[in-house]
Protein backbone atom coordinates (compact mmCIF):
# COMPACT_ATOMS: atom_id res chain seq x y z
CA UNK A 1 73.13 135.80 91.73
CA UNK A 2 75.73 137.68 89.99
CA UNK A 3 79.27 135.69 89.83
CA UNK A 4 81.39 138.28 92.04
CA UNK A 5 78.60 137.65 94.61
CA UNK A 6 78.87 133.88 94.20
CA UNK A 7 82.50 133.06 94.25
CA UNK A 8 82.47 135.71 97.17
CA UNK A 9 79.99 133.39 98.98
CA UNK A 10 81.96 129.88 98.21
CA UNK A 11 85.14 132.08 99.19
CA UNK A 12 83.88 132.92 102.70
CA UNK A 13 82.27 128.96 102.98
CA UNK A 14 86.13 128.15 102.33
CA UNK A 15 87.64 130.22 104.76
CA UNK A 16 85.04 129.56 107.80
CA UNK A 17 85.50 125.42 107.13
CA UNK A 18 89.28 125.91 107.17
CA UNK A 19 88.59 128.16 110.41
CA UNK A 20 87.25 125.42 112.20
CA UNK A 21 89.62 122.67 110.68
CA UNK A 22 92.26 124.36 111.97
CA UNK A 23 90.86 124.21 115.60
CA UNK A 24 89.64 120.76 115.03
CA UNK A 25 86.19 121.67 114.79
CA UNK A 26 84.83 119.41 111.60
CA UNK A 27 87.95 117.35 111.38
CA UNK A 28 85.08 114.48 110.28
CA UNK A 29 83.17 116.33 108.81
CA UNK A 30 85.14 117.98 106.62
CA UNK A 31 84.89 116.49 103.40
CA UNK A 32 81.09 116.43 103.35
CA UNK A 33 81.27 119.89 103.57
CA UNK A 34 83.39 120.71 100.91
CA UNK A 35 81.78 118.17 98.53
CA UNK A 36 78.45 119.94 99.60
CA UNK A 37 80.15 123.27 98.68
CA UNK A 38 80.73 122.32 95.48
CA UNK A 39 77.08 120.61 94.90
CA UNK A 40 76.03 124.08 96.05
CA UNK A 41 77.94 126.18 93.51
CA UNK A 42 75.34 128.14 91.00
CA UNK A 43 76.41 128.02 87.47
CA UNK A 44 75.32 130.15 84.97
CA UNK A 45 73.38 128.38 82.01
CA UNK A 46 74.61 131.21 79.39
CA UNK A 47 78.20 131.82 78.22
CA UNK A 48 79.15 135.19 77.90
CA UNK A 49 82.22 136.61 75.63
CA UNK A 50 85.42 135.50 76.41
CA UNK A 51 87.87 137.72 75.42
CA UNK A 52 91.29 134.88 76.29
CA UNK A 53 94.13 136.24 78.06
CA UNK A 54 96.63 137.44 75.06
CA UNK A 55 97.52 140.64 74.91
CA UNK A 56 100.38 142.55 72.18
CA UNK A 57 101.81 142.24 69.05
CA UNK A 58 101.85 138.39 67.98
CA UNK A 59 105.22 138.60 66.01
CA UNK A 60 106.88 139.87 69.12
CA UNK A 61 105.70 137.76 71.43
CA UNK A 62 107.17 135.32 69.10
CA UNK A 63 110.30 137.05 69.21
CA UNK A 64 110.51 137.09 72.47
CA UNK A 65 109.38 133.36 72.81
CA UNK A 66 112.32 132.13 70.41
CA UNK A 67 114.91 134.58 72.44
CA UNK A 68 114.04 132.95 75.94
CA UNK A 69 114.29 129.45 74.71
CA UNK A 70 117.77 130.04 73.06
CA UNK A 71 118.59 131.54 76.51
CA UNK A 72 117.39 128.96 78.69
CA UNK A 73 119.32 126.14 76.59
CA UNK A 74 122.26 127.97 76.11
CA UNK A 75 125.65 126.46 78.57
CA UNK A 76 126.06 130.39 79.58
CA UNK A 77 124.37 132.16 82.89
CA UNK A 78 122.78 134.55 80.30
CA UNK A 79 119.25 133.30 80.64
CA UNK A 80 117.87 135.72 83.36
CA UNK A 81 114.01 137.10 82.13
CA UNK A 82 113.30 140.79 82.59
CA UNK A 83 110.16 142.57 84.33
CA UNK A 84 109.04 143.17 80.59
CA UNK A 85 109.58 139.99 79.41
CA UNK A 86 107.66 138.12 81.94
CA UNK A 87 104.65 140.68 81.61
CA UNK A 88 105.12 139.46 78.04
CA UNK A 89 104.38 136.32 78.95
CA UNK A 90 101.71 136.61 81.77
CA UNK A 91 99.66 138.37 79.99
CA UNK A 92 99.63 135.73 76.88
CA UNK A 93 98.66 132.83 79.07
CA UNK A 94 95.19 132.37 77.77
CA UNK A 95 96.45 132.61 73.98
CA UNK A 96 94.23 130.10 72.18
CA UNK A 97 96.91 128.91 70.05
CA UNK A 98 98.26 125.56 71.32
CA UNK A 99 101.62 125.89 69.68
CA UNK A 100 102.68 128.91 71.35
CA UNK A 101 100.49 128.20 74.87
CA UNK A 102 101.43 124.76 75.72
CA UNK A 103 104.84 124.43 73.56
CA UNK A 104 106.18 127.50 73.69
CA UNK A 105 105.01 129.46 77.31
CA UNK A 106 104.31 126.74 79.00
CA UNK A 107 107.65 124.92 78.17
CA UNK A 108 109.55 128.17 78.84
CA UNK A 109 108.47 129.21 82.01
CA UNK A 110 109.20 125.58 83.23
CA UNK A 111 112.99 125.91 81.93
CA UNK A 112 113.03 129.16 83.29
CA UNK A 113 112.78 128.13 86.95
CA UNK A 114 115.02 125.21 86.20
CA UNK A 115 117.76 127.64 85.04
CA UNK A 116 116.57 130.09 88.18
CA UNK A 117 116.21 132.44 85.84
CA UNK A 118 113.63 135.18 87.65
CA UNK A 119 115.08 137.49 90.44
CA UNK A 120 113.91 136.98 93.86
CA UNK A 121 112.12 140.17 93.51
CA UNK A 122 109.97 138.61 90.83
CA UNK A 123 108.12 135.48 92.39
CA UNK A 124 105.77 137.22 94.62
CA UNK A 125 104.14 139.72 91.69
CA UNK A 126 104.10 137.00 89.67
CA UNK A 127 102.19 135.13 91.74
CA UNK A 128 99.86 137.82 92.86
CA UNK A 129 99.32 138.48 89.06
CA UNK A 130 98.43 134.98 88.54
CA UNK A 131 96.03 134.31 91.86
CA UNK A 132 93.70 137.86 90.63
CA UNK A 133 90.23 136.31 90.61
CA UNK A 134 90.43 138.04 87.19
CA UNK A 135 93.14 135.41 86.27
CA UNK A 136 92.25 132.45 87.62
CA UNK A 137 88.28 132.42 87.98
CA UNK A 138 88.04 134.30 84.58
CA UNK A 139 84.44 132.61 83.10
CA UNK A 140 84.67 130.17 85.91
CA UNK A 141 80.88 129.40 86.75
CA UNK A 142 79.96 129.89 82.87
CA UNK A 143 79.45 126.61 80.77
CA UNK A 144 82.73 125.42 79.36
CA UNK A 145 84.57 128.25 77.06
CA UNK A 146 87.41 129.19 76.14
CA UNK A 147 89.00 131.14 79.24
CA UNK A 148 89.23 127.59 80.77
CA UNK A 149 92.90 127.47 79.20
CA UNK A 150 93.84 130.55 80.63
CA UNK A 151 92.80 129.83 84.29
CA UNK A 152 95.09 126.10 83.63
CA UNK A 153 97.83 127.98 82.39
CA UNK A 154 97.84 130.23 85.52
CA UNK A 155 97.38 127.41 87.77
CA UNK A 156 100.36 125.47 86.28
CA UNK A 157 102.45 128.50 86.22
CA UNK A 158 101.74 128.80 90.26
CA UNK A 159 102.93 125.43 90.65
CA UNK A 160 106.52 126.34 88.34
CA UNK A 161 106.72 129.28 91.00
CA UNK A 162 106.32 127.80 94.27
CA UNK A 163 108.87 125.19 92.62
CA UNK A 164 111.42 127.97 92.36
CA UNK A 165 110.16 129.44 96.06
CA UNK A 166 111.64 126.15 97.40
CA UNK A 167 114.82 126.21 95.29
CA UNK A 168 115.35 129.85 96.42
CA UNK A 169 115.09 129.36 99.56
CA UNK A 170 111.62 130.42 100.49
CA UNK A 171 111.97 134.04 99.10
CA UNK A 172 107.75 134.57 99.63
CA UNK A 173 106.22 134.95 103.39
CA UNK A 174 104.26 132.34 104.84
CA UNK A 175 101.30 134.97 104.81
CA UNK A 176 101.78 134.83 101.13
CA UNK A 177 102.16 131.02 100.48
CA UNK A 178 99.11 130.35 102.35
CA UNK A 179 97.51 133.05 100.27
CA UNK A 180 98.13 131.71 97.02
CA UNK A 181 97.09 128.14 98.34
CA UNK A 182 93.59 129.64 99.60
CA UNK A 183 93.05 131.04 96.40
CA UNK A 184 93.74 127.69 95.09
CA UNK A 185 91.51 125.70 97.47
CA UNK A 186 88.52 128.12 96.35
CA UNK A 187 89.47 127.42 92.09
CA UNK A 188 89.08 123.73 93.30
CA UNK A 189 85.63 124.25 94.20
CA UNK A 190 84.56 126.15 91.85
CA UNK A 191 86.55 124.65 88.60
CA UNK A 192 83.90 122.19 86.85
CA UNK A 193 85.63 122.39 83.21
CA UNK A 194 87.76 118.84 83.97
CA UNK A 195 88.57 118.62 79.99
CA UNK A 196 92.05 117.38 79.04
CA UNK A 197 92.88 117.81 75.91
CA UNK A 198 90.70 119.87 73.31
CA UNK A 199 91.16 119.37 69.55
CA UNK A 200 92.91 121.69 67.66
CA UNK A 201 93.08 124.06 71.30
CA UNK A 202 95.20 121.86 73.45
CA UNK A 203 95.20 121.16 76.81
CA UNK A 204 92.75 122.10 79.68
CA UNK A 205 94.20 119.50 82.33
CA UNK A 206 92.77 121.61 85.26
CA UNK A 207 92.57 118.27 87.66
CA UNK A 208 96.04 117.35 86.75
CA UNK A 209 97.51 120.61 87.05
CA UNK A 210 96.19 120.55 90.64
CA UNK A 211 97.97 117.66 91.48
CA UNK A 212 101.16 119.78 90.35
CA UNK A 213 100.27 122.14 93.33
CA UNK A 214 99.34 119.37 95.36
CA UNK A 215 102.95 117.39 94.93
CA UNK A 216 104.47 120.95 95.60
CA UNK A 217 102.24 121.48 99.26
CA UNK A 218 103.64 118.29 100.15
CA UNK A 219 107.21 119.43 100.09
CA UNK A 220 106.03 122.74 101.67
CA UNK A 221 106.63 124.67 104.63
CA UNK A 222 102.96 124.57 105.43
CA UNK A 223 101.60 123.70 108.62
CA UNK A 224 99.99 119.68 108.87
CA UNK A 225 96.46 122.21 108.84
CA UNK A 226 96.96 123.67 105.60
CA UNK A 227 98.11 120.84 103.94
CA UNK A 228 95.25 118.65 104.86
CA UNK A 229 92.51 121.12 104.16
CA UNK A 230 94.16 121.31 100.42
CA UNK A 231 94.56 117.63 100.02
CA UNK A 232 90.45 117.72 101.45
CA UNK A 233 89.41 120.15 98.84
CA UNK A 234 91.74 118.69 95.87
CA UNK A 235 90.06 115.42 96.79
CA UNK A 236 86.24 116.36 97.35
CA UNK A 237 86.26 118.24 93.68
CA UNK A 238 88.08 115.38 92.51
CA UNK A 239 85.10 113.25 93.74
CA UNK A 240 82.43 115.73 92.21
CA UNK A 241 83.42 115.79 88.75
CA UNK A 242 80.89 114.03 86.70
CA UNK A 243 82.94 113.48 83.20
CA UNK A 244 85.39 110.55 82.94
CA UNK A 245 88.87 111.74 83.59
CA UNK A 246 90.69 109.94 80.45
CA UNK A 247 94.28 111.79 80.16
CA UNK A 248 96.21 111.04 83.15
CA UNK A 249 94.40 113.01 86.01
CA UNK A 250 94.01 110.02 88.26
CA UNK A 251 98.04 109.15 88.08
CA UNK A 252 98.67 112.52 88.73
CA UNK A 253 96.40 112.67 91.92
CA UNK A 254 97.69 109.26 92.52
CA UNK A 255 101.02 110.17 92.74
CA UNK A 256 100.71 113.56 94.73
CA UNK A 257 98.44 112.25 97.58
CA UNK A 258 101.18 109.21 97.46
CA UNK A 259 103.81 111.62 98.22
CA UNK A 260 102.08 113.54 101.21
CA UNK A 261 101.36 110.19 102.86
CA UNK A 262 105.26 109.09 102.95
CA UNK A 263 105.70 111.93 104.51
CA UNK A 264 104.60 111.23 108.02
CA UNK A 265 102.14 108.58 109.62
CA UNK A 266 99.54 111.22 110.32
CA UNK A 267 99.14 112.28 106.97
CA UNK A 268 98.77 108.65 106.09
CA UNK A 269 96.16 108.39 108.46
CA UNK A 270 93.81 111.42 107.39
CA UNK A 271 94.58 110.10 104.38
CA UNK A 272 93.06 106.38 104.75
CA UNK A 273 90.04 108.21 106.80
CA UNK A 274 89.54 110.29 103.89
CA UNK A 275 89.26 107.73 101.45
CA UNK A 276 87.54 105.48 103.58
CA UNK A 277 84.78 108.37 103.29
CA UNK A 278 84.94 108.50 99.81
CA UNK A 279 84.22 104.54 99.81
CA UNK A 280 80.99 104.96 101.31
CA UNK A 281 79.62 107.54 99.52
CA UNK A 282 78.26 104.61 97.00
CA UNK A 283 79.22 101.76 98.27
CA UNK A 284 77.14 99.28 96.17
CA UNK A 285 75.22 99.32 92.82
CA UNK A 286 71.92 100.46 93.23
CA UNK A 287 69.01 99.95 91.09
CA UNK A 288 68.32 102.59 88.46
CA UNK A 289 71.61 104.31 88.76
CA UNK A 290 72.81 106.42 85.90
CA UNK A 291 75.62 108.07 83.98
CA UNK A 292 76.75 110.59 86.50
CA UNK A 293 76.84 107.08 88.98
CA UNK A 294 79.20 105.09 86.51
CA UNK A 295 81.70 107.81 85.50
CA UNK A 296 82.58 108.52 89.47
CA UNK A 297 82.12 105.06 90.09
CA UNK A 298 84.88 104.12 87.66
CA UNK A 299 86.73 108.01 88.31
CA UNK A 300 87.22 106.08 92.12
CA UNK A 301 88.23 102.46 90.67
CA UNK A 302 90.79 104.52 88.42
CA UNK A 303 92.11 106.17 91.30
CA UNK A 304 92.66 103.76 93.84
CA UNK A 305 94.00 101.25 90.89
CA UNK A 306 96.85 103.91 90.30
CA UNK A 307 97.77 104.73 94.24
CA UNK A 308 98.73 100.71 93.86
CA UNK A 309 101.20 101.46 91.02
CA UNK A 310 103.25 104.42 92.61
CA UNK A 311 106.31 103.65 94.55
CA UNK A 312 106.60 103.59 97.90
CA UNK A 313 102.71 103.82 98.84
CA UNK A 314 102.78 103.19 102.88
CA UNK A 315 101.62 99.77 103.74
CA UNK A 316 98.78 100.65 105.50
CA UNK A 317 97.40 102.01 102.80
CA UNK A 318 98.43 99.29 100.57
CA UNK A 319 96.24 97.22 102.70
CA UNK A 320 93.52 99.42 103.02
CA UNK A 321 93.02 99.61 99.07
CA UNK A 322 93.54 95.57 98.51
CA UNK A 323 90.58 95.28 100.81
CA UNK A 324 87.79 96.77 98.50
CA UNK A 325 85.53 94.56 97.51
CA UNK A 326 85.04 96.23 94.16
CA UNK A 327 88.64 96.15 92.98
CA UNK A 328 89.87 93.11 94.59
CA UNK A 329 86.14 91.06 95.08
């Protein structure tokens, strides 16, 4: 099966499950769905040529780097980024060099919003830029490559933008948010490259990254629907990854599904059902169990171990955690 016709498939699996969450249709069931989803997912075995997401002259993207930071940390309200300045930077996201990727655009962008330094005007293209399937499934059902850093970048940059929705005052439609949060829900399915950091390449981070989003849904205007069908799909991919997460994912996840829970009871609730689910999924050691076994054995163990150390975890779910056997036996 090509990879358009696959990702089209998982997309329309994603939007018929949220269908009948919404009407409270597979409220139980949802999160054996979406783990089976992801199970189901064909990869490809062969990689094919990844051409990364950098695009221009190399010395003026530099430029333009060094003139943006001096911007952003200078006292004066001179640090506003133009239409060409931020296709400057969109279109660099999946630059393989570290330095200028995760130091310089990353880094940037971020003090960009925190100086609320795009125009109203420019959230929504931004974020339709970034949510392209071209963007942010580039190489997604290929073995890992190199186009994994781009699709990070993108996602990270999403959660910098909805950041600066909030701050100005909800500037993109509800239509749209939800749009860019479906996209979302469908990369968490179909992301398998849970790398953090690559030598001499940087930082991958995908799992962590969605936590970012994640944190951000919480504070959302989203209806209690959408945000539990994200925190459902965050959390089933989370549970299918079969490499050790080792830089930081499970705080991050930690801490966002931490935050939507002190929201409101309810979301407490789902929440405690949902990892009450994930607890019996394999609840013992069983004879001849292997690698894949141990690493989401000890992914969970790491998980529920950091929920403990946030602040302000609900007491129910305090409780609930203490009482497994495996962490407190």
């Amino acid at each position: 099966m090509a990879a358009a016709e696959e990702i089209m498939r998982v997309r329309l699996a994603v939007r018929d499950y949220y269908h009948q969450f919404s009407q409270g249709l597979n409220f139980d069931e949802l999160t054996d769905q979406l783990r089976h989803l992801k199970r189901s997912v064909e990869y490809s075995k062969r990689r094919q040529h990844v051409a990364p997401i950098a695009s221009g002259d190399l010395a003026d993207l530099k430029k333009t780097l060094n003139s943006l930071e001096q911007r952003i940390y200078n006292s004066d309200d001179s640090a506003l980024v133009s239409d060409d300045e931020l296709d400057q930077l969109l279109s660099n996201i999946g630059i393989l060099n570290p330095a200028l990727r995760d130091e310089k655009i990353l880094l940037i962008f971020n003090g960009l919003v925190g100086r609320q330094a795009f125009t109203s005007a420019q959230i929504w293209p931004t974020l339709a830029y970034l949510i392209q399937d071209d963007v942010l499934f580039s190489h997604i059902l290929e073995p890992e490559n190199d186009a994994a850093f781009g699709r990070a970048v993108a996602v990270i940059l999403i959660s910098f933008l909805l950041v600066a929705d909030r701050l100005y005052g909800n500037v993109i439609t509800d239509h749209q948010y939800w749009q860019v949060i479906q996209k979302l829900t469908l990369y968490a399915i179909l992301e398998n490259d849970a790398r953090g950091y690559v030598p001499d390449k940087g930082w991958v981070h995908a799992y962590a990254r969605l936590g970012n989003i994640l944190e951000e849904v919480a504070e959302s205007r989203l209806n209690r629907a959408q945000k539990l069908y994200f925190l459902t799909a965050v959390m089933a991919a989370y549970q299918e990854i079969k490499v050790p997460f080792a830089f930081g994912e499970d705080q991050r996840l930690a801490k966002a599904v931490v935050n939507l829970a002190g929201k409101e009871k309810f979301y407490n609730d789902y929440l405690i059902s949902l990892l009450g689910q994930w607890l019996h999924q394999a609840p013992s050691i069983q004879p001849g169990v292997g690698y894949d076994f141990w690493v989401q054995r000890y992914n969970r163990e790491h998980f529920f171990a950091n929920v403990l150390l946030m602040p302000e975890v609900p007491h129910d779910l305090v409780k609930f955690i203490k009482k497994i056997p495996e962490l407190f036996g």
